[in-house]
Every structure is written in C-alpha cells, then in structure tokens.
Protein backbone atom coordinates (compact mmCIF):
# COMPACT_ATOMS: atom_id res chain seq x y z
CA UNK A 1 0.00 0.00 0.00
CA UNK A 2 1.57 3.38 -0.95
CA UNK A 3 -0.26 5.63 1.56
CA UNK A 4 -1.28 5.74 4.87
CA UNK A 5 -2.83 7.53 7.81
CA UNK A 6 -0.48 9.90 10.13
CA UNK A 7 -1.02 12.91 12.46
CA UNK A 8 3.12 13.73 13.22
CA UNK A 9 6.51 13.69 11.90
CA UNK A 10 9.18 14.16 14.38
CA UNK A 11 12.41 15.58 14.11
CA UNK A 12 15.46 15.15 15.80
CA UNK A 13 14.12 12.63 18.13
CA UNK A 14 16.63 10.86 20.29
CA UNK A 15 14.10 8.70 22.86
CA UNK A 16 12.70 6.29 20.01
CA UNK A 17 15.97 4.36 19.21
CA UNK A 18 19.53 4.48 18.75
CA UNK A 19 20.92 7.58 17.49
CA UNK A 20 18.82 10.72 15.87
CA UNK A 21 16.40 10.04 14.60
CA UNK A 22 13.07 10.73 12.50
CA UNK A 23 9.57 9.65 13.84
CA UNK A 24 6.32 9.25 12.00
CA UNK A 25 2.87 8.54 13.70
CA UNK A 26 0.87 6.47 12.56
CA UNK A 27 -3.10 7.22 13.29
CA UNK A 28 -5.41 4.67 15.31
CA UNK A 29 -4.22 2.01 17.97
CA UNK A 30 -6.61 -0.75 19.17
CA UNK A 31 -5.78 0.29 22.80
CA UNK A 32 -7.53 2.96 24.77
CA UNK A 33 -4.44 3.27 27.40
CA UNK A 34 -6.28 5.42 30.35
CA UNK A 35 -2.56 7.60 30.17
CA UNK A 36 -1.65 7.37 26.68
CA UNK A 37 0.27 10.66 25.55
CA UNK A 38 -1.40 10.63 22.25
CA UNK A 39 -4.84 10.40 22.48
CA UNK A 40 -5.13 12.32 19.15
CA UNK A 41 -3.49 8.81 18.17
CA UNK A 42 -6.43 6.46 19.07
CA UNK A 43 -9.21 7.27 16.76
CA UNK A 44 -8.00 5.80 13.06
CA UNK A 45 -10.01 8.88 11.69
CA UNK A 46 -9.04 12.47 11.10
CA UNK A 47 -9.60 14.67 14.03
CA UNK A 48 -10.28 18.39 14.50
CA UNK A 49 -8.12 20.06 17.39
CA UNK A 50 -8.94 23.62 18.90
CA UNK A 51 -6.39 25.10 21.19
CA UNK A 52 -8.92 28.00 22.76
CA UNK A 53 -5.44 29.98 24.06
CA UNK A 54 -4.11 30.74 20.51
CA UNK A 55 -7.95 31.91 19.42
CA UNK A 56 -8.50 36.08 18.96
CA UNK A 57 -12.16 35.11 17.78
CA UNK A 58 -11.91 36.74 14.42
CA UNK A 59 -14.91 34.02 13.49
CA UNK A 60 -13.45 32.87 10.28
CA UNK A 61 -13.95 29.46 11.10
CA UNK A 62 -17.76 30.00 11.84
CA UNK A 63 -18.33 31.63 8.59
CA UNK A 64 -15.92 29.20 6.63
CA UNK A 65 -17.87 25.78 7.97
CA UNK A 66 -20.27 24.61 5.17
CA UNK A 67 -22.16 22.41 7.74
CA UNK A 68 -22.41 25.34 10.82
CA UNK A 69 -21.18 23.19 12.98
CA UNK A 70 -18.81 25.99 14.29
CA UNK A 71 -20.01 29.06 16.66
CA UNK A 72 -18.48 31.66 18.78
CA UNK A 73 -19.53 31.87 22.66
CA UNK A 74 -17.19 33.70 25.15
CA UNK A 75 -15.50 30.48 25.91
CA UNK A 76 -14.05 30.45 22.09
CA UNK A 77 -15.27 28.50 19.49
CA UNK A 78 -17.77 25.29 20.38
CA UNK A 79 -17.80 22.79 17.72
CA UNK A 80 -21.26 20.41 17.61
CA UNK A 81 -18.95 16.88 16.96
CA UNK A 82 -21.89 15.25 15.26
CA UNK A 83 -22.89 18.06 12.63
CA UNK A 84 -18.72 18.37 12.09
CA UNK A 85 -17.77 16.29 9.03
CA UNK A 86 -13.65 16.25 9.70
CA UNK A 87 -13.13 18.65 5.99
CA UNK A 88 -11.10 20.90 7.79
CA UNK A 89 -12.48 23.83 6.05
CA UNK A 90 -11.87 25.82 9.31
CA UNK A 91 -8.00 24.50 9.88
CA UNK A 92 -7.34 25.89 6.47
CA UNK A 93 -8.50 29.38 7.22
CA UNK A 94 -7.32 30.51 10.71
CA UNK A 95 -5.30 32.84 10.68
CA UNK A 96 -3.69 31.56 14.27
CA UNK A 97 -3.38 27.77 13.59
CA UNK A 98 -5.75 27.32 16.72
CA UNK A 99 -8.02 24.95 14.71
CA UNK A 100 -5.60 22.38 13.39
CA UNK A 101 -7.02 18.61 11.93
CA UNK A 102 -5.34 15.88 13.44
CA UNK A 103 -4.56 13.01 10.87
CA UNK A 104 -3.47 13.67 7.18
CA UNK A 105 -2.44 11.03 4.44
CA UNK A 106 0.80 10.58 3.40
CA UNK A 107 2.29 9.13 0.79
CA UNK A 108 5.43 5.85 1.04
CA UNK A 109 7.22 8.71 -1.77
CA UNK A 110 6.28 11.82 0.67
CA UNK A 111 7.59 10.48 3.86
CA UNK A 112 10.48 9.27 1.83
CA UNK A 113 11.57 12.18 0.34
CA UNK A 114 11.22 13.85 3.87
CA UNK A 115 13.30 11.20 5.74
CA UNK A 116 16.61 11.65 3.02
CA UNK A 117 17.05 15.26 4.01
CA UNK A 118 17.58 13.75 7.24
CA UNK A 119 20.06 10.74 5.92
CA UNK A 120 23.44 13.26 7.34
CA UNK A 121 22.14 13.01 10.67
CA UNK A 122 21.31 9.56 10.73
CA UNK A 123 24.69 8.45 9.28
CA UNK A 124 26.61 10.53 11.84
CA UNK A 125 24.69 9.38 15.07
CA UNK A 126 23.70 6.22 13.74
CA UNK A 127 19.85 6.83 13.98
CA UNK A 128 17.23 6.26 11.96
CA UNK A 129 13.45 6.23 11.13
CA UNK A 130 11.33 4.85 13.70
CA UNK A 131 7.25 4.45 13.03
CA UNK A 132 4.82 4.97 16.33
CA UNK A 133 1.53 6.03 16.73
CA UNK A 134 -0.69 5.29 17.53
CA UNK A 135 -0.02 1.42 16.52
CA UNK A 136 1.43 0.94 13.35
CA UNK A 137 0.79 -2.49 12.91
CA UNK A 138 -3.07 -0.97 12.30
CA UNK A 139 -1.94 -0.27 8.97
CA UNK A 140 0.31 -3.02 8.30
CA UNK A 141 0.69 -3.10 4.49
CA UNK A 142 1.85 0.69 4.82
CA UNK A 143 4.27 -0.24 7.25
CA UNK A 144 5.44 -2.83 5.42
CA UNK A 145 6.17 -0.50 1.73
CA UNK A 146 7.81 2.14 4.46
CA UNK A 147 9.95 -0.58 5.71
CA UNK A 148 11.15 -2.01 2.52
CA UNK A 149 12.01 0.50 0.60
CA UNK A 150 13.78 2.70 3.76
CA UNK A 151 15.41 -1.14 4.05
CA UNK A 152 16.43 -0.95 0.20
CA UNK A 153 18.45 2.85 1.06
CA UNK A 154 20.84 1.13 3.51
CA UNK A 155 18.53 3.08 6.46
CA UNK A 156 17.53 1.89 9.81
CA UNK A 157 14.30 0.94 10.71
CA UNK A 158 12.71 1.09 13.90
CA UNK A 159 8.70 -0.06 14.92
CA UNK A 160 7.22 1.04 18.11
CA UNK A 161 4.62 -0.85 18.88
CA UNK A 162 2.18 -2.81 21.51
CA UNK A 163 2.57 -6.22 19.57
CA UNK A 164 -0.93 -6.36 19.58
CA UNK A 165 -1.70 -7.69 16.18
CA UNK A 166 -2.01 -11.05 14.39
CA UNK A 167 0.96 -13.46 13.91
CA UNK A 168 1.25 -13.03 10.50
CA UNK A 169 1.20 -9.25 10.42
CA UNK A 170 3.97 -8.98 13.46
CA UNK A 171 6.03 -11.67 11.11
CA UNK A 172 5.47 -9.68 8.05
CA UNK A 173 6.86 -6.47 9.82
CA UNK A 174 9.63 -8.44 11.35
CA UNK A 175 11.04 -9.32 8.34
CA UNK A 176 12.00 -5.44 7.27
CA UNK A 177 12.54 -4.11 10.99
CA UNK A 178 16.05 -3.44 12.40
CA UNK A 179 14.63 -2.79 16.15
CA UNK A 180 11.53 -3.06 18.04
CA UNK A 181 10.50 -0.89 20.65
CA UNK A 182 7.66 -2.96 22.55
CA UNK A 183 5.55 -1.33 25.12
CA UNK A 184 4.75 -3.96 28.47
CA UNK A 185 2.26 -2.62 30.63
CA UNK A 186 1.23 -4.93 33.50
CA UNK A 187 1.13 -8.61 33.46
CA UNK A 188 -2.39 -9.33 34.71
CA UNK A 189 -4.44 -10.03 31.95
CA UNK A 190 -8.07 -8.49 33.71
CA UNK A 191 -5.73 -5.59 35.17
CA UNK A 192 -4.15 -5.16 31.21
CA UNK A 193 -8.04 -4.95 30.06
CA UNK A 194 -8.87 -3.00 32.95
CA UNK A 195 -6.79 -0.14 32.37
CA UNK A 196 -6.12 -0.70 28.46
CA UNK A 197 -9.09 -2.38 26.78
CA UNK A 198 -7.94 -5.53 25.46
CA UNK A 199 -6.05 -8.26 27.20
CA UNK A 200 -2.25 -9.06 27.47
CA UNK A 201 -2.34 -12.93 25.89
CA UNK A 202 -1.72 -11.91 22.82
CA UNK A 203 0.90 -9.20 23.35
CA UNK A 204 2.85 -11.32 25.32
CA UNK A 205 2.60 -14.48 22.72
CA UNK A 206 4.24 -11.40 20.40
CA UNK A 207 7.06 -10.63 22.28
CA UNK A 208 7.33 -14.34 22.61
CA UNK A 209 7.69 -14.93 18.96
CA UNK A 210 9.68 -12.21 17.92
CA UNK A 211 12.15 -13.27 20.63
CA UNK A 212 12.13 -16.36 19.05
CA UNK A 213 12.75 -15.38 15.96
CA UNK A 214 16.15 -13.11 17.07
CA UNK A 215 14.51 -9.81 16.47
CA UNK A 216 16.37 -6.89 18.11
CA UNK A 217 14.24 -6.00 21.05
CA UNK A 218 13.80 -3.12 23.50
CA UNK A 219 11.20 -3.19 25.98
CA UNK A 220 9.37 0.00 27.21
CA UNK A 221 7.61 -0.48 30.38
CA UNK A 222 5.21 3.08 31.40
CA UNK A 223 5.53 3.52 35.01
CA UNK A 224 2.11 4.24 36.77
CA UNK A 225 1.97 4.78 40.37
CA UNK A 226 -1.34 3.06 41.11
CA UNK A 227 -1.27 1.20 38.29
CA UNK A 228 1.58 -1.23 37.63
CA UNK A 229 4.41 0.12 39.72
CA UNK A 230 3.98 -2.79 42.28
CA UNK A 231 6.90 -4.75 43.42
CA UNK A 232 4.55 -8.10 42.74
CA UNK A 233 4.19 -7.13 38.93
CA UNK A 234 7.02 -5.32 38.36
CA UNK A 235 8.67 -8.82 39.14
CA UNK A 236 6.65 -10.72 37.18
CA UNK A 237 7.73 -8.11 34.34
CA UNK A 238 11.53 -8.84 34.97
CA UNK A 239 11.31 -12.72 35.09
CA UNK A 240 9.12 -12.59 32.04
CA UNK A 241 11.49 -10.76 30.06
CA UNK A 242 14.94 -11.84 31.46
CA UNK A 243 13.64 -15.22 30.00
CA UNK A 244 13.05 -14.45 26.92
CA UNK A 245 14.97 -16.18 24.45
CA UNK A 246 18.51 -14.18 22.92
CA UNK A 247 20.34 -11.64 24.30
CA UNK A 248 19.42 -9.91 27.21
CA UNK A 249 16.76 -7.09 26.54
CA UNK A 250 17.32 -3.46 27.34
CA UNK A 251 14.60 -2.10 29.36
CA UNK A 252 13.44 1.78 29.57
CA UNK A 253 11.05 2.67 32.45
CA UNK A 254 9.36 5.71 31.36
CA UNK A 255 7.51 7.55 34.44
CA UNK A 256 3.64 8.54 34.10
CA UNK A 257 3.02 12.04 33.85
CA UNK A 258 -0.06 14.01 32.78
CA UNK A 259 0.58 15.83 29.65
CA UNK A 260 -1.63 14.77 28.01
CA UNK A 261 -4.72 16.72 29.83
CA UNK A 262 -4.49 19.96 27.48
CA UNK A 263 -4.58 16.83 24.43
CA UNK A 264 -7.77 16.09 25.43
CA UNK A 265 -9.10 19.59 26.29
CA UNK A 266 -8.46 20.59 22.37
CA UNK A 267 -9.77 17.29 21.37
CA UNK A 268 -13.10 18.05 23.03
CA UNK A 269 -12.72 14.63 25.47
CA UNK A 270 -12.46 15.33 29.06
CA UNK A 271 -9.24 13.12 30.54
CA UNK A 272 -9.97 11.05 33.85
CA UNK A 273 -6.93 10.60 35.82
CA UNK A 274 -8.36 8.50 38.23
CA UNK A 275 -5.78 7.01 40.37
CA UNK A 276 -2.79 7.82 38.40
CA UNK A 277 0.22 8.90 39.51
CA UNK A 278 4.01 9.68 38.83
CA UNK A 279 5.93 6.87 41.23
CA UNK A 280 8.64 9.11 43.38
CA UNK A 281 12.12 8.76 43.33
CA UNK A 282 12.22 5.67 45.81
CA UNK A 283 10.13 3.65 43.77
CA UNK A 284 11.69 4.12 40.47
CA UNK A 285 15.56 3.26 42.05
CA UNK A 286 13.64 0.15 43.89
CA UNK A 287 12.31 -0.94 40.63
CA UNK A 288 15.70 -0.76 38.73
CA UNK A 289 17.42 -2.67 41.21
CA UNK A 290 14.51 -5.01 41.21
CA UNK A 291 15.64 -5.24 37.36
CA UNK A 292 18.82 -5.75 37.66
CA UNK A 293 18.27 -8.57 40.58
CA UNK A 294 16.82 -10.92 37.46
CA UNK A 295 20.60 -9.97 35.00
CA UNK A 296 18.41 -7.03 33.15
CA UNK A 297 20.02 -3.62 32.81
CA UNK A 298 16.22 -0.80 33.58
CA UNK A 299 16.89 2.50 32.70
CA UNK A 300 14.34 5.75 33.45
CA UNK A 301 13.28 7.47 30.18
CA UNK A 302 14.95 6.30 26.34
C-alpha cells in the first residue's frame, strides 16, 4: 500500500531508538491506554483540534464551515462533533493555527523524500526512522512499503509498537525491521483490560515470537503509580522478560506524567486521571534494582 494515515513527523528525536532520529505517527491504535500521551493517536479517523489559548475570535472558522457546525460563545469556538464532518475547512483558514485537523495522508514517496534530508544526521549518530503512533501495525501493508524500501536505502528501521496484532502481520513487519521498541504494561491479563481495553495474551505471545525469531528487542515499560508500579508485577515483568529467548533485553522505564490533559481539552474529550500517579524517586531506584536482581540492565526514560 503506498499511503497511509499519520497525524506527526518528528524531528530530531533521540528517545525512540539508537541515534537521531526521525519519527512518524501512525493514526489509530486498538488500545484505549487510560494515560496514553497521544490520544489524538487512538481514533483511526481524522480529528479536528482547537487550542482556545491561541484563538482572537476573528470568526473565520464559523463563517468558513459549510455544515455550521462551528459558533463563537465567550469560551471560544464550540464545535457540535456530530454536525462536524472532519473537511477541515476551518483548519485551512485561521489565521492563528488554533483549529488544526489531526490526521493527514501521506504518501510511502512523501515520507520518503522527507526522511533523506535527514540521511546526514542519521549516518553521523547512527539513527534512523522509527514508526509509532498510535499502533502501526493498524496499517500493516503501509508499514510494510515504508519498511522495505527505507530497508532498500541502507537506512535503519525502527517499529514502536504494543505487539498487539495477528501473527502473521507482526512476522510480516519483522522481516523489514532493524529494532523493536515494545511497550509492556502490567502482566495481569483483567488488570491489562482493565486499564487498556484488550487483554495481554496476545501481546505477550508477540514478544514471545519475535524473541524467538532473534529480532532486536527493546522493551518500554510506562511507570504508573497506582497502576503497575507494584513490586509483585514489576517482578513478574523482569522474570518474564529476562527469559526471553537471545540476548538480554534493554529495558526503559518511562515515568507517568499528565501531559496529556491539554490533548484532550483541544480534542473536546475530558481526561480522567483516576488514580494515576508519577511513582517518586524511591520507587523508580527500587524498581531498577529489582531489574537488575533478574541480570536485566532498567533504565528511566529512552
């Protein structure tokens, strides 16, 4: 497939692999993390974004929406989400980019194109392309063109991904992918729906196979106070992955915070934090020990 949903490229991006490195998002993800940072990453549609600080209420947007979905009130502009078709008739005409659509397509020769003017970095740092989302593996056959012909320049590839997908579509990728970057949340299945949507079996079957298979592996545990920064499963998370077939796996704890509110405020959602918290400085140097006490090497952030 030559095209493909994204909402982001990122430049310069040194926590999503080795080296620098250039990141495209994919658009949609079969999880509904309660903390994801993206949430603009969830929906596989095309998403309108309003950002009420950057308005000055010229009310260009009102008069440019062909369905009047759009109207002015003193708390900025109030979109109604089922009379709003996604045309982005109002993105294209303010004047102060605070109505922006979230989710474009883009072409394998587009994001091409962008990623050589980027080759000089890569080849001094050693870096790369790495694809996120979102969950890439949602558009597989995408993925797969991206892979190839970034594989056929002599360019590394990186996926970052849940490993939620079918067998055949996590081989497919695997056979054009230099590095995986696989996120493990919690290893209680009901917990992993609980607080994600779907259960763990088959992400952990995944991580399983690739292992198997001698695919270069990092694995990117969020940490949650409240959520899966217990001692009980962040041991269960360490023996699962120190036995893992191959060399050992680098591991990168990445700490919960709550950016993402002000994501949801322009998306029109409301974020629930419920429990959620950042785990303080004790917990995070227990946990890496705790690492390191099964022959793994945990790092915070990467």
């Amino acid at each position: 497939m030559n095209s493909g949903l994204i909402f982001d490229i990122k430049r310069y991006s040194i926590n999503d692999g080795p080296g620098i490195r250039l990141t495209v998002f994919f658009k949609g993800c079969p999880l509904h993390c309660a903390w994801c940072h993206n949430p603009e990453s969830i929906s596989p549609h095309i998403q309108k974004m309003y950002n009420r600080d950057k308005c000055i209420g010229c009310g260009a947007c009102v008069l440019a929406c062909p369905e009047e979905a759009c109207a002015m009130s003193p708390e900025g502009v109030i979109t109604d989400r089922e009379r709003c078709t996604g045309c982005g008739m109002c993105a294209d005409i303010c004047p102060t980019r605070a109505t922006e659509m979230s989710g474009r397509i883009a072409t394998v020769d587009e994001i091409v194109e962008i990623v050589e003017k980027e080759r000089l970095f890569f080849d001094q740092s050693g870096g790369g392309v790495t694809f996120s989302g979102g969950e890439p593996l949602q558009q597989h056959e995408f993925l797969c063109s991206l892979l190839q012909e970034l594989g056929s320049r002599s360019i590394h590839r990186a996926v970052d991904t849940t490993a939620f997908a079918k067998t055949e579509t996590v081989l497919a990728v695997a056979a054009h992918t230099d590095l995986f970057l696989i996120d493990l949340k919690m290893m209680d299945s009901e917990k992993h729906r609980h607080w994600t949507g779907v259960g763990n079996e088959t992400i952990l079957d995944n991580i399983r196979l690739l292992a198997d298979t001698g695919a270069c592996i990092n694995i990117r545990i969020p940490l949650i106070g409240n959520v899966n920064d217990d001692l009980d499963n962040m041991s269960r998370s360490a023996a699962f992955i120190a036995a893992l077939p191959g060399a050992k796996k680098t591991v990168n704890l990445l700490p919960y915070h709550n950016i993402m509110a002000g994501k949801h405020e322009r998306l029109g959602s409301t974020f629930d934090q419920r429990s959620m918290t950042e785990p303080d400085k004790t917990k995070q140097d227990t946990i890496v020990r705790l690492f390191a006490d099964h022959g793994l090497k945990a790092q915070l952030g990467g």
